[in-house]
PDB file of N, CA and C in Angstrom:
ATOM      1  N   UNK A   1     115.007  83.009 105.458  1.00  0.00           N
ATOM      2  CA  UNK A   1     113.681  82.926 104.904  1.00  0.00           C
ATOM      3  C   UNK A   1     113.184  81.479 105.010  1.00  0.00           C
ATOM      4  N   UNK A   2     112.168  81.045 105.448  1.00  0.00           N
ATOM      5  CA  UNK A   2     111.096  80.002 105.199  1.00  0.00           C
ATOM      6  C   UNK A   2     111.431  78.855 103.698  1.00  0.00           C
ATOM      7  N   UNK A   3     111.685  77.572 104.393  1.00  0.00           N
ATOM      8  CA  UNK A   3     111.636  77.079 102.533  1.00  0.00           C
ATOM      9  C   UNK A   3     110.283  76.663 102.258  1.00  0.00           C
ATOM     10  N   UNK A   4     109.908  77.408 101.248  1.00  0.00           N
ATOM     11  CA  UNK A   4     108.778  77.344 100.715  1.00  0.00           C
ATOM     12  C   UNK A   4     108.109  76.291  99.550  1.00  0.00           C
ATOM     13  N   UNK A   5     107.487  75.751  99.023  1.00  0.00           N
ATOM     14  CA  UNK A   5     106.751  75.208  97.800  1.00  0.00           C
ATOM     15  C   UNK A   5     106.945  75.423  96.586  1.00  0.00           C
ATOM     16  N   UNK A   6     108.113  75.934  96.388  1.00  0.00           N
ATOM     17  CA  UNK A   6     108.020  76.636  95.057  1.00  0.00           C
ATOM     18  C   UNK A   6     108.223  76.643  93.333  1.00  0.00           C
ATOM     19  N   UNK A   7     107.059  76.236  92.672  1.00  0.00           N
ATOM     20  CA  UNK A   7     107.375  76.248  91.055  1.00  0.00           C
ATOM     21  C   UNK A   7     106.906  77.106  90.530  1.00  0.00           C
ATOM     22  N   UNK A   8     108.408  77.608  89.694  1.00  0.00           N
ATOM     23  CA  UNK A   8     107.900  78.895  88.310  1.00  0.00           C
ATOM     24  C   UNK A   8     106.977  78.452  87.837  1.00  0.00           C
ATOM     25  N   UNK A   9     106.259  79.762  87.613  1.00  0.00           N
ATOM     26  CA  UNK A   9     105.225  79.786  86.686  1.00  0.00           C
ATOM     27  C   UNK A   9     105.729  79.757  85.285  1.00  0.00           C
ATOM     28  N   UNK A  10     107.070  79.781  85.073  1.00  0.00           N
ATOM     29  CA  UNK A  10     107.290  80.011  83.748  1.00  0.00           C
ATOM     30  C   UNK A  10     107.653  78.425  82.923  1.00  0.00           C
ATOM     31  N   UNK A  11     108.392  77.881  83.759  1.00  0.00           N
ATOM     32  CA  UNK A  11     109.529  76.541  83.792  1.00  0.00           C
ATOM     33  C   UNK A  11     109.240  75.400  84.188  1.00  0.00           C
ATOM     34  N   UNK A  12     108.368  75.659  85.398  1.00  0.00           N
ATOM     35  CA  UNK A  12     107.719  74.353  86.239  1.00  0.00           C
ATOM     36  C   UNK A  12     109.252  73.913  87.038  1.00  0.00           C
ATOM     37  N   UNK A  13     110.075  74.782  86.973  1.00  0.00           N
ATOM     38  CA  UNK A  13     111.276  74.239  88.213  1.00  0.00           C
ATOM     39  C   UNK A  13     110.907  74.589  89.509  1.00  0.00           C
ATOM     40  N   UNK A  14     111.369  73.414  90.357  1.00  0.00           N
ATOM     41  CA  UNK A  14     111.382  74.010  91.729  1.00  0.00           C
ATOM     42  C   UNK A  14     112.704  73.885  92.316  1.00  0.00           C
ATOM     43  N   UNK A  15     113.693  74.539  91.760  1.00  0.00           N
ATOM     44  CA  UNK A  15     114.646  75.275  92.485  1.00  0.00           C
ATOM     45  C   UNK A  15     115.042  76.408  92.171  1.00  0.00           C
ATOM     46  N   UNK A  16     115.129  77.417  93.593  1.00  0.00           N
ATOM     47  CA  UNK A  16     114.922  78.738  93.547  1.00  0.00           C
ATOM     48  C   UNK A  16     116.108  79.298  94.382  1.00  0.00           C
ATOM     49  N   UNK A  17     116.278  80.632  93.997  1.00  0.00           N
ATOM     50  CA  UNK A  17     117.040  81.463  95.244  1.00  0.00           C
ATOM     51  C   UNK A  17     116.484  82.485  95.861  1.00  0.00           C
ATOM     52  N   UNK A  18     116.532  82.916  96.629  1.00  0.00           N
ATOM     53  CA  UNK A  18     115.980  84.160  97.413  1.00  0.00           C
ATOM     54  C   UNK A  18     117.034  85.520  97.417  1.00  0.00           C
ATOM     55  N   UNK A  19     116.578  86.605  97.635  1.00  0.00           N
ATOM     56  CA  UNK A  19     117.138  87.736  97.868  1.00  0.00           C
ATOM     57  C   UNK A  19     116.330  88.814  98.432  1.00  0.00           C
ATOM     58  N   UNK A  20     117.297  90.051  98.380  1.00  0.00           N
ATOM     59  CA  UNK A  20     116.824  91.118  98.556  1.00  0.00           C
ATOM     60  C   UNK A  20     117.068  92.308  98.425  1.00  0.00           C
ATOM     61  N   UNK A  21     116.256  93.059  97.933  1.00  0.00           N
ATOM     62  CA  UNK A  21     116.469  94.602  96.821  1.00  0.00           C
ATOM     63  C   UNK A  21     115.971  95.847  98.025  1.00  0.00           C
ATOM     64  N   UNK A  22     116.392  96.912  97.734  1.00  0.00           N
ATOM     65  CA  UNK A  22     116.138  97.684  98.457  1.00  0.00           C
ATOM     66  C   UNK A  22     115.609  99.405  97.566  1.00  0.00           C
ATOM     67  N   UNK A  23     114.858 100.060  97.693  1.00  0.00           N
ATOM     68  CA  UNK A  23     114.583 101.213  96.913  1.00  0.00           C
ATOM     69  C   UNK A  23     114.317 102.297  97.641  1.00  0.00           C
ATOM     70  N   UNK A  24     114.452 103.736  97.366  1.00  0.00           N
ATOM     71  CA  UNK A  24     113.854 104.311  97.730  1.00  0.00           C
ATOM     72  C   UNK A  24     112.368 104.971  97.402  1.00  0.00           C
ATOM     73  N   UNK A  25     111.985 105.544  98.305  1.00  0.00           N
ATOM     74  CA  UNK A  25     110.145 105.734  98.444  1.00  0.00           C
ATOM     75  C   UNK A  25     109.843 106.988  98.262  1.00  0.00           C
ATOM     76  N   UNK A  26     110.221 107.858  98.181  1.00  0.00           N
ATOM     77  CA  UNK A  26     109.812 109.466  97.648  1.00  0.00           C
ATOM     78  C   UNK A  26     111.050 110.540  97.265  1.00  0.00           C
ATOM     79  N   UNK A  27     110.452 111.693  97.112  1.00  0.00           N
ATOM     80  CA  UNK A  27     111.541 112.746  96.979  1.00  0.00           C
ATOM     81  C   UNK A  27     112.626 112.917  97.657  1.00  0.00           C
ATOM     82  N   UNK A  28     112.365 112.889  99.159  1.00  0.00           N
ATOM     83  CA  UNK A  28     113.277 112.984  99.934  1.00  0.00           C
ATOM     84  C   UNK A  28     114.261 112.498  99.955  1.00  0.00           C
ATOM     85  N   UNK A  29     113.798 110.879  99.975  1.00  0.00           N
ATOM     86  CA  UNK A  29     114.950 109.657 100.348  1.00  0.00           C
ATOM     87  C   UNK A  29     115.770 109.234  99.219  1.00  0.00           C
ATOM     88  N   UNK A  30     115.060 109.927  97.833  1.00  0.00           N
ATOM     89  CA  UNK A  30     115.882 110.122  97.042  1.00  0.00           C
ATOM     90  C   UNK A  30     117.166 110.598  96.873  1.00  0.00           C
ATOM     91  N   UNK A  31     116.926 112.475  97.146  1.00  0.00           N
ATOM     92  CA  UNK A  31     117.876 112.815  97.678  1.00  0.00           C
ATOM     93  C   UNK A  31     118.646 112.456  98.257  1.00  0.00           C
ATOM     94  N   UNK A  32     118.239 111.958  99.469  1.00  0.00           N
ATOM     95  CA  UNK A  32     119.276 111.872 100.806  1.00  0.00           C
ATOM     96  C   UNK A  32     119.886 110.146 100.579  1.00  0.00           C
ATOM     97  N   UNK A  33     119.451 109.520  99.141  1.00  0.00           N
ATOM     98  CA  UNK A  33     119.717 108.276  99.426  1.00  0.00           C
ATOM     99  C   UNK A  33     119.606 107.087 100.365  1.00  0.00           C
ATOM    100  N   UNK A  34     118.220 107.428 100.999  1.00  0.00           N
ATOM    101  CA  UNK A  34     117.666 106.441 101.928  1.00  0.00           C
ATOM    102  C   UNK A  34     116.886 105.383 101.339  1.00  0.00           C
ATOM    103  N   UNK A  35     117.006 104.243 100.952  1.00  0.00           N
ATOM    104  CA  UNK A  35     116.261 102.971 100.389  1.00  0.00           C
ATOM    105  C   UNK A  35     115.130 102.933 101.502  1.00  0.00           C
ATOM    106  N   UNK A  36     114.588 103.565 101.870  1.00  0.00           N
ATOM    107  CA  UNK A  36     112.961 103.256 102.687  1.00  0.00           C
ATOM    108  C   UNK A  36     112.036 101.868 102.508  1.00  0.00           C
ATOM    109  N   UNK A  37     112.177 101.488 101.395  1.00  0.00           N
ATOM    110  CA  UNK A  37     111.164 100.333 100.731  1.00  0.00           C
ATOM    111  C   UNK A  37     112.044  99.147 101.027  1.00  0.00           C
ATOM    112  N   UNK A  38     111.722  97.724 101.335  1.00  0.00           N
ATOM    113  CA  UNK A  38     112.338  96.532 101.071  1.00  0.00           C
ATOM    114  C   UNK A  38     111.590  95.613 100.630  1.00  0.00           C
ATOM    115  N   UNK A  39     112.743  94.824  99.656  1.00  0.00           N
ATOM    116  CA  UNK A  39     111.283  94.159  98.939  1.00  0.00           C
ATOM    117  C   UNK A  39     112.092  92.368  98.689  1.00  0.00           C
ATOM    118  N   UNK A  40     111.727  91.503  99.021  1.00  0.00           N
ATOM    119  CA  UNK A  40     112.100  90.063  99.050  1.00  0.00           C
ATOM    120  C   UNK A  40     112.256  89.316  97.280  1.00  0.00           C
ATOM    121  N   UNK A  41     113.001  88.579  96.732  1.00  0.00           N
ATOM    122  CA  UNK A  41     112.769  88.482  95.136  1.00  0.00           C
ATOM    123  C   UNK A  41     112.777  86.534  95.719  1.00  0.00           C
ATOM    124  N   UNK A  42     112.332  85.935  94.918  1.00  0.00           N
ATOM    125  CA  UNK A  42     112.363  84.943  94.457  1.00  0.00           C
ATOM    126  C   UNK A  42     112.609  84.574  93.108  1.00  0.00           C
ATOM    127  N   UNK A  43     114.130  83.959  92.895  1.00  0.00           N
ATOM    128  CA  UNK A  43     114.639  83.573  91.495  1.00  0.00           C
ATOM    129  C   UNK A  43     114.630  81.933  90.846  1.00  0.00           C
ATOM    130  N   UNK A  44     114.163  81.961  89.753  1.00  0.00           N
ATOM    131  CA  UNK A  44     114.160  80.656  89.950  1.00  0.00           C
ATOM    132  C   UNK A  44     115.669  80.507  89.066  1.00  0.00           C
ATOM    133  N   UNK A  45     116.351  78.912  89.402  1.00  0.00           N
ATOM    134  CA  UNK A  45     117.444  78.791  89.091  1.00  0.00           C
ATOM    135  C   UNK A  45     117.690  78.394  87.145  1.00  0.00           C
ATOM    136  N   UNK A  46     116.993  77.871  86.945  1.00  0.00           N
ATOM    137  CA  UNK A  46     116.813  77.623  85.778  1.00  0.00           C
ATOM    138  C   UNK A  46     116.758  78.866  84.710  1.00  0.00           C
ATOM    139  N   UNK A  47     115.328  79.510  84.694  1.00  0.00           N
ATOM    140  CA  UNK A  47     115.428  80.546  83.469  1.00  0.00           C
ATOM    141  C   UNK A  47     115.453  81.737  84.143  1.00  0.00           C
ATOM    142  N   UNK A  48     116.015  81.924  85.156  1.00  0.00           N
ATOM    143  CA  UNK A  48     115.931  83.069  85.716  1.00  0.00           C
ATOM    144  C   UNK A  48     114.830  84.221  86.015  1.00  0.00           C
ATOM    145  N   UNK A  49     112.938  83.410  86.090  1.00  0.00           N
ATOM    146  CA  UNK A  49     112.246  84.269  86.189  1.00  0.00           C
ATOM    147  C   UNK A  49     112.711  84.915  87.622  1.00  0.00           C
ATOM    148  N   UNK A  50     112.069  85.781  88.108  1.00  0.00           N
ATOM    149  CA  UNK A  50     112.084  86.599  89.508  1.00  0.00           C
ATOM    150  C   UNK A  50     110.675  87.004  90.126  1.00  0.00           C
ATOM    151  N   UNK A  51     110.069  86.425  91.308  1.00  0.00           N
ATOM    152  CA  UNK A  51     108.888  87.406  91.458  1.00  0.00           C
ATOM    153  C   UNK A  51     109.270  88.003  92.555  1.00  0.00           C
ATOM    154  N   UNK A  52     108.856  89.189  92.686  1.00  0.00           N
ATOM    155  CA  UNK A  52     109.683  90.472  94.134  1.00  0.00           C
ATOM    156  C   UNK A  52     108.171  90.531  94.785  1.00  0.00           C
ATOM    157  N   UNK A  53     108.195  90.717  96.087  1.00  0.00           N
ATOM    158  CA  UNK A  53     107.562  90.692  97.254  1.00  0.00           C
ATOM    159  C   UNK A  53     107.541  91.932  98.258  1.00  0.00           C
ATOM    160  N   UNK A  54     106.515  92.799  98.345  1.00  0.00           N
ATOM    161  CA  UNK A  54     107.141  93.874  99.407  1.00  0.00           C
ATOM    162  C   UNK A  54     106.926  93.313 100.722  1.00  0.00           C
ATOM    163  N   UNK A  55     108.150  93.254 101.550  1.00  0.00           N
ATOM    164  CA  UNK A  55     108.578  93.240 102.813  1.00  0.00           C
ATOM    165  C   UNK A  55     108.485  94.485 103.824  1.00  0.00           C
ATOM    166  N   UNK A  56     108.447  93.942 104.816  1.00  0.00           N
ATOM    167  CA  UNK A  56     108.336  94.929 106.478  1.00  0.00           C
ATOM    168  C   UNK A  56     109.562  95.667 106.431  1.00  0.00           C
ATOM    169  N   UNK A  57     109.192  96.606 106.652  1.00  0.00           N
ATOM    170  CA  UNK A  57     110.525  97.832 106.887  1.00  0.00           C
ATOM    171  C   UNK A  57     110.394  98.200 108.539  1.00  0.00           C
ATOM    172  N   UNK A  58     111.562  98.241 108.754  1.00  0.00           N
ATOM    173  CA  UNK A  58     111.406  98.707 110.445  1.00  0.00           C
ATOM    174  C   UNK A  58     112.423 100.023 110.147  1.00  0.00           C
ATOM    175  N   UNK A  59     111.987 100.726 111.832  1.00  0.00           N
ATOM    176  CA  UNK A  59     112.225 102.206 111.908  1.00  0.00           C
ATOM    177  C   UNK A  59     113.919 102.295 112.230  1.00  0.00           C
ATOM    178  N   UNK A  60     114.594 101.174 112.744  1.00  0.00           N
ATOM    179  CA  UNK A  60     115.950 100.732 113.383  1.00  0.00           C
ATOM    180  C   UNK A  60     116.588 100.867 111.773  1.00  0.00           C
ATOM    181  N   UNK A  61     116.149  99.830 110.949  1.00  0.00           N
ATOM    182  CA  UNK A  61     116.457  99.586 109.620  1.00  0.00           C
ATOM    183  C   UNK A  61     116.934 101.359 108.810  1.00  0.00           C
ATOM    184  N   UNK A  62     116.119 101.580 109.100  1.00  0.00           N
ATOM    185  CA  UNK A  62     116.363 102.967 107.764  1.00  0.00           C
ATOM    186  C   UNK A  62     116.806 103.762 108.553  1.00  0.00           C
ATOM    187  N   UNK A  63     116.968 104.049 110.086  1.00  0.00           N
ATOM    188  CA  UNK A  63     117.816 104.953 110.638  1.00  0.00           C
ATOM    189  C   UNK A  63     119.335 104.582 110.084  1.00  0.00           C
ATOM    190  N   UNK A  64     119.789 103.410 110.007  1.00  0.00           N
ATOM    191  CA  UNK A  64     121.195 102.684 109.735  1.00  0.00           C
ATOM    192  C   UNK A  64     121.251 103.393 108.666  1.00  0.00           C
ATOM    193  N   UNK A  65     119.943 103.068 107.625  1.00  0.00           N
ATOM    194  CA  UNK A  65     120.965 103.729 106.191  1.00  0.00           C
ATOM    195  C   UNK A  65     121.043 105.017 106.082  1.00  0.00           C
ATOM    196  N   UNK A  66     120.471 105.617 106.910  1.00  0.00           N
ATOM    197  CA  UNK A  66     121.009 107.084 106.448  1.00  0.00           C
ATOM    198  C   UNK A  66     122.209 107.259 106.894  1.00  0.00           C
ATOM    199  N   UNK A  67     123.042 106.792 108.007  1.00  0.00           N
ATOM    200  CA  UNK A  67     123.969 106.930 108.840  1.00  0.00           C
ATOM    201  C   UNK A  67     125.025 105.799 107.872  1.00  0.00           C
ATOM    202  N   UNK A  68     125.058 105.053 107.094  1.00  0.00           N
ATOM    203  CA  UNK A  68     125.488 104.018 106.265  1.00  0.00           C
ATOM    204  C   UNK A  68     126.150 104.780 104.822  1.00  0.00           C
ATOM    205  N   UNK A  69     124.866 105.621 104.622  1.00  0.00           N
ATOM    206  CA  UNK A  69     125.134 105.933 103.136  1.00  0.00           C
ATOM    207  C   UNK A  69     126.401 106.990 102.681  1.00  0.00           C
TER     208      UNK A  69
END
């Protein structure tokens, strides 16, 4: 990921960590346990706010997890 500019809104720190969460998106993928959605978090190190970001999902990506899960 990009290093970015970044101060909590909560803390005024600017040191952060990055991640990434994954969910699923309807009935189906429920079922079948496919995380369809990806979504980027930004943590800050201090008080631990988080703001999450929805990210690009590709078609390569979620073929894996069904074949993964």
């Amino acid at each position: 990921m990009q290093a970015i500019n970044y101060h909590c809104p909560k803390c005024s720190n600017a040191d952060y960590e990055t991640g990434e969460m994954r969910a699923a998106g309807g009935f189906w993928s429920k079922i079948f346990n496919v995380q369809t959605r990806r979504f980027s978090t930004v943590t800050c190190t201090k008080c631990r706010y988080t703001e999450i970001y929805q990210a690009e999902t590709s078609m390569l990506g979620n073929i894996f997890d069904i074949f993964t899960n």
